[in-house]
Protein backbone atom coordinates (compact mmCIF):
# COMPACT_ATOMS: atom_id res chain seq x y z
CA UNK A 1 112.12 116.24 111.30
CA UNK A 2 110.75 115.78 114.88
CA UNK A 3 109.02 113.28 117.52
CA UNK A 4 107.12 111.56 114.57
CA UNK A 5 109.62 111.24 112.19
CA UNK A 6 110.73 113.21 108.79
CA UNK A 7 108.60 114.63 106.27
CA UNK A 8 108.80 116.47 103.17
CA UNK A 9 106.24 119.47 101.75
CA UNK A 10 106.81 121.17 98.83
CA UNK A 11 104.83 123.66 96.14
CA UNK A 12 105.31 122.96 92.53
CA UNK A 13 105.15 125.75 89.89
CA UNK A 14 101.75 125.44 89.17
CA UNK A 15 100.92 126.08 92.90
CA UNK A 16 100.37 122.35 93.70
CA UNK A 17 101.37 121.33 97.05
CA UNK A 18 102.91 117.81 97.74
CA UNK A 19 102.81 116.45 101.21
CA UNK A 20 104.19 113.24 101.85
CA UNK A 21 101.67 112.51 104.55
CA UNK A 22 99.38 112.12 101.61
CA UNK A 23 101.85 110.31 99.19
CA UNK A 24 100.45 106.67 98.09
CA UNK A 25 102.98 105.38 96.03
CA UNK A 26 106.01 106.89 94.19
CA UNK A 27 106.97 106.84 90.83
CA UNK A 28 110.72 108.41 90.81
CA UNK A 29 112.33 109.66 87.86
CA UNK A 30 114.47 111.94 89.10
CA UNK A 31 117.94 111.45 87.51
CA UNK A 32 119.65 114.98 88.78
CA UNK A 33 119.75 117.37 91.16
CA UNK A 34 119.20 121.00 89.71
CA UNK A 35 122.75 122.21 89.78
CA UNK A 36 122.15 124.86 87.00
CA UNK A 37 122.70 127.78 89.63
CA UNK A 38 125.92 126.44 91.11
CA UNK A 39 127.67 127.84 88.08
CA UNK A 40 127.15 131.04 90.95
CA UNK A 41 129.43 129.78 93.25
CA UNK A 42 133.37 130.14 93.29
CA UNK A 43 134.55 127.33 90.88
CA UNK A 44 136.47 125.53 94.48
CA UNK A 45 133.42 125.03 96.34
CA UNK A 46 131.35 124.10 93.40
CA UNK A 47 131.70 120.42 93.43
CA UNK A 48 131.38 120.78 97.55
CA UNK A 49 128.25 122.48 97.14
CA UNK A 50 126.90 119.88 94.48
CA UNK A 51 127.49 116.83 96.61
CA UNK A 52 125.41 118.76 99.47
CA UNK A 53 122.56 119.36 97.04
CA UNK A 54 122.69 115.63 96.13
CA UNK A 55 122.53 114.79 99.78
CA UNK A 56 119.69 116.85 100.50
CA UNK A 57 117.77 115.33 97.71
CA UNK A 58 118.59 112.07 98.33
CA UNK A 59 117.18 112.88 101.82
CA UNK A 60 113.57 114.20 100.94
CA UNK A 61 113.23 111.32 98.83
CA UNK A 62 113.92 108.84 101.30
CA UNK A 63 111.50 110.78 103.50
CA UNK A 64 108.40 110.17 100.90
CA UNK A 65 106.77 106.55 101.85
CA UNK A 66 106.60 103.48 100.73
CA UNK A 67 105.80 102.07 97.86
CA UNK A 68 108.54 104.11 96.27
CA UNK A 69 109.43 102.11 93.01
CA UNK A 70 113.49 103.59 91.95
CA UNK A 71 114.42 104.29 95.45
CA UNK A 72 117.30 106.44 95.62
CA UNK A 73 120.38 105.31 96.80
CA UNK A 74 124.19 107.03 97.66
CA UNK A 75 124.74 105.74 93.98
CA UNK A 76 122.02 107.89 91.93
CA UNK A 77 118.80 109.67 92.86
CA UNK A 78 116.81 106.87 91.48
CA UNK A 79 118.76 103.79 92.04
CA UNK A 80 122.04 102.73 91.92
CA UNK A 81 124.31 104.37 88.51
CA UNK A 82 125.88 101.42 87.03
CA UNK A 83 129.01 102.33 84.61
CA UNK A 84 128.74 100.24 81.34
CA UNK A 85 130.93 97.73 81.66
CA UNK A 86 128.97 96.40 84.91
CA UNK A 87 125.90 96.57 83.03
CA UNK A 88 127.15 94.26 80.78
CA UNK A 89 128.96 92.03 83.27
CA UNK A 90 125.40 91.40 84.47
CA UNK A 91 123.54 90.58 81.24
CA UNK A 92 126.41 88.61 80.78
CA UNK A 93 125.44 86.51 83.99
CA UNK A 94 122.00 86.61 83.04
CA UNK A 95 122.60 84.67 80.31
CA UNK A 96 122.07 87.24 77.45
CA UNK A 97 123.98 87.83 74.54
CA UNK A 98 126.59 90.61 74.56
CA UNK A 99 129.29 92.03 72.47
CA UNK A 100 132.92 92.21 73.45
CA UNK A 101 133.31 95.48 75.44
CA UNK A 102 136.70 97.66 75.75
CA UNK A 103 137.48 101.21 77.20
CA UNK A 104 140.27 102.95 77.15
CA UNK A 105 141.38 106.41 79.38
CA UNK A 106 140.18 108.29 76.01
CA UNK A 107 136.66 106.89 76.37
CA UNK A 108 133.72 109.04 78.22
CA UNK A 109 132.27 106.95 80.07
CA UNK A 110 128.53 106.27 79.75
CA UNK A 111 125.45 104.41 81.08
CA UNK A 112 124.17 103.47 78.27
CA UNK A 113 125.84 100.96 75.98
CA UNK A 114 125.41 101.37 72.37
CA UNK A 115 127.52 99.68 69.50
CA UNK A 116 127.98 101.65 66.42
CA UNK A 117 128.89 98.56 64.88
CA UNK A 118 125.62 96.94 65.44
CA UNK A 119 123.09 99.73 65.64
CA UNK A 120 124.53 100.77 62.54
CA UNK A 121 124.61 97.87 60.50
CA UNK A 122 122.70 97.17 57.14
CA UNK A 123 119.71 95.52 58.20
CA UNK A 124 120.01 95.77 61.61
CA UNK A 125 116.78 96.94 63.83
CA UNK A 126 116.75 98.18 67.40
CA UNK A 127 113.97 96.62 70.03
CA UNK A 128 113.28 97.70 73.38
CA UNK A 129 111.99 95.25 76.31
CA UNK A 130 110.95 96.71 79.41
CA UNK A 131 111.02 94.77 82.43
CA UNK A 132 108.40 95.94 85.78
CA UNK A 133 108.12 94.00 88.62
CA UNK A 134 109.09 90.57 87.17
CA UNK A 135 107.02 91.07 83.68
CA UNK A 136 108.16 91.66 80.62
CA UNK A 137 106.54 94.30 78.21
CA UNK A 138 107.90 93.71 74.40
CA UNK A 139 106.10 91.22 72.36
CA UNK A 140 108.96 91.30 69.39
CA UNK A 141 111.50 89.58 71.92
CA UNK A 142 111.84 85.60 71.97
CA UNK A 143 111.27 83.92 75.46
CA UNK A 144 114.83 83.49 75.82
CA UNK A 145 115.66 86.94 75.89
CA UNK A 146 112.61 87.55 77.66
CA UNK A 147 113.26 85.01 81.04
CA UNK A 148 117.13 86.60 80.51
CA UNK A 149 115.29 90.12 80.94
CA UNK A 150 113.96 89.09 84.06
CA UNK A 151 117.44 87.74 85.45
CA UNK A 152 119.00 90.80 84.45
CA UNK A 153 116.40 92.71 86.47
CA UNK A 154 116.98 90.46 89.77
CA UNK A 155 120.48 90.13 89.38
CA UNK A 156 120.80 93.92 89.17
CA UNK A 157 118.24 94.58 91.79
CA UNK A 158 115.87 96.62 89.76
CA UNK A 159 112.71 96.92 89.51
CA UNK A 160 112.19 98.99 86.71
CA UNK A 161 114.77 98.66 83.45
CA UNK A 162 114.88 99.05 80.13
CA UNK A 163 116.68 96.73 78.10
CA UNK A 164 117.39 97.38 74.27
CA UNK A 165 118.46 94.76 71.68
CA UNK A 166 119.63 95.18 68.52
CA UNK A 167 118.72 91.93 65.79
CA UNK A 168 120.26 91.34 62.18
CA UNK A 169 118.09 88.40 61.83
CA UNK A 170 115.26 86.96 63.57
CA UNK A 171 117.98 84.32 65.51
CA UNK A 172 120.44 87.42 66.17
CA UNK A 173 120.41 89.24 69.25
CA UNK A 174 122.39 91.81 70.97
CA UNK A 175 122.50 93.92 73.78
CA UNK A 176 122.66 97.32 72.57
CA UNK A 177 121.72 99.28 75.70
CA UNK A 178 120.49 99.33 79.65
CA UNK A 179 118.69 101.88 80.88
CA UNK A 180 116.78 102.29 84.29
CA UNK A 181 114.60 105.28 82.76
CA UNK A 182 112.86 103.46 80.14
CA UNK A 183 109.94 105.50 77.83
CA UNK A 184 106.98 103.71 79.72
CA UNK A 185 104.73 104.79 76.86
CA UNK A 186 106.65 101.71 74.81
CA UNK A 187 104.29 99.68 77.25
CA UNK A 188 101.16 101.19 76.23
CA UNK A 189 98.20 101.03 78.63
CA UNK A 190 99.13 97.16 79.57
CA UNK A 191 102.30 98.48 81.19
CA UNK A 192 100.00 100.83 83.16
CA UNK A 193 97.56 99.02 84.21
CA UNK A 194 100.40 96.63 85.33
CA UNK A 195 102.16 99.19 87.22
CA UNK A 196 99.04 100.48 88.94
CA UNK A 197 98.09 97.09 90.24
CA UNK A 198 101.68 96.53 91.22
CA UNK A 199 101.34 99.79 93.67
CA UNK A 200 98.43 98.75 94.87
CA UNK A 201 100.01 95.23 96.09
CA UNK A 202 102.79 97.24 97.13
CA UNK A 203 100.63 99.70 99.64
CA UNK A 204 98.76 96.54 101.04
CA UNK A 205 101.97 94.96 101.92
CA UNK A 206 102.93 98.53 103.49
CA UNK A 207 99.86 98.46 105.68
């Protein structure tokens, strides 16, 4: 930090070294801090000494510049953590199908949803839709579930989701899971080629 604001420089492994001066865009999949060596520390400052590794994360990455698509936030390092039951409160609202949810105090809880019952079921097939910067990339989901892919993703704020659906039948759909780190390969080179021209909107509007 100084006189012309905060920065961030850093060597990877390989010897690479990132500056953030020469960042163009920001693709952040960074889901955890690396708290493997805090199993070092006494066991009562251990969850003091994690939060202040999350915060210093969650500072370097707000120090990288814009475009940065799954901005951190004080919820997660790349975006807000939504617990289950909110993720379905949404897709609700979004008009897509969902299954009747319950937790109890003996439940762990989870950000992904996945029902047994369904995913399980004779017959029953799993399909993933991925949703980037208001487009949809799955070409085995109807357009209903497709425009309700898109509400989910403005509704939630995100830009970037993964949204899984589990069919019986070609009229049957279910939510079976919400995830903000979707596989991108799913997308194949369309996806890419969509997300690269996306950034480069992006780092126009950014001047």
């Amino acid at each position: 930090m100084g006189r012309e604001g905060a920065s961030v420089a850093f060597t990877l492994a390989d010897g690479r070294e990132i500056h953030s001066r020469t960042v163009r865009g920001v693709l952040n999949r960074l889901r955890w801090a690396p708290v493997k060596n805090l199993i070092y520390t006494r066991p009562e400052e251990r969850e003091y000494a994690t939060q202040e590794l999350l915060a210093f994360f969650t500072s370097w990455l707000h120090c990288l510049p814009k475009p940065v698509l799954n901005k951190p936030s004080p919820h997660g390092l790349s975006g807000r953590w939504r617990h289950v039951s909110e993720w379905i409160w949404l897709a609700s609202k979004a008009g897509l199908p969902t299954t009747e949810y319950r937790q109890s105090s003996r439940d762990l809880a989870s950000e992904f949803l996945f029902s047994d019952s369904i995913a399980s079921g004779e017959g029953t097939g799993t399909v993933e839709a991925i949703v980037l910067n208001r487009r949809v990339f799955c070409v085995e989901t109807p357009p209903s579930l497709r425009e309700g892919c898109l509400r989910l993703s403005e509704v939630s704020g995100t830009t970037i989701i993964g949204i899984e659906f589990a069919n019986s039948s070609e009229d049957s759909w279910t939510l079976a899971g919400v995830t903000t780190m979707p596989d991108l390969r799913q997308g194949g080179e369309e996806l890419l080629d969509w997300l690269t021209q996306s950034f480069m909107k992006w780092r126009e509007g950014f001047g």
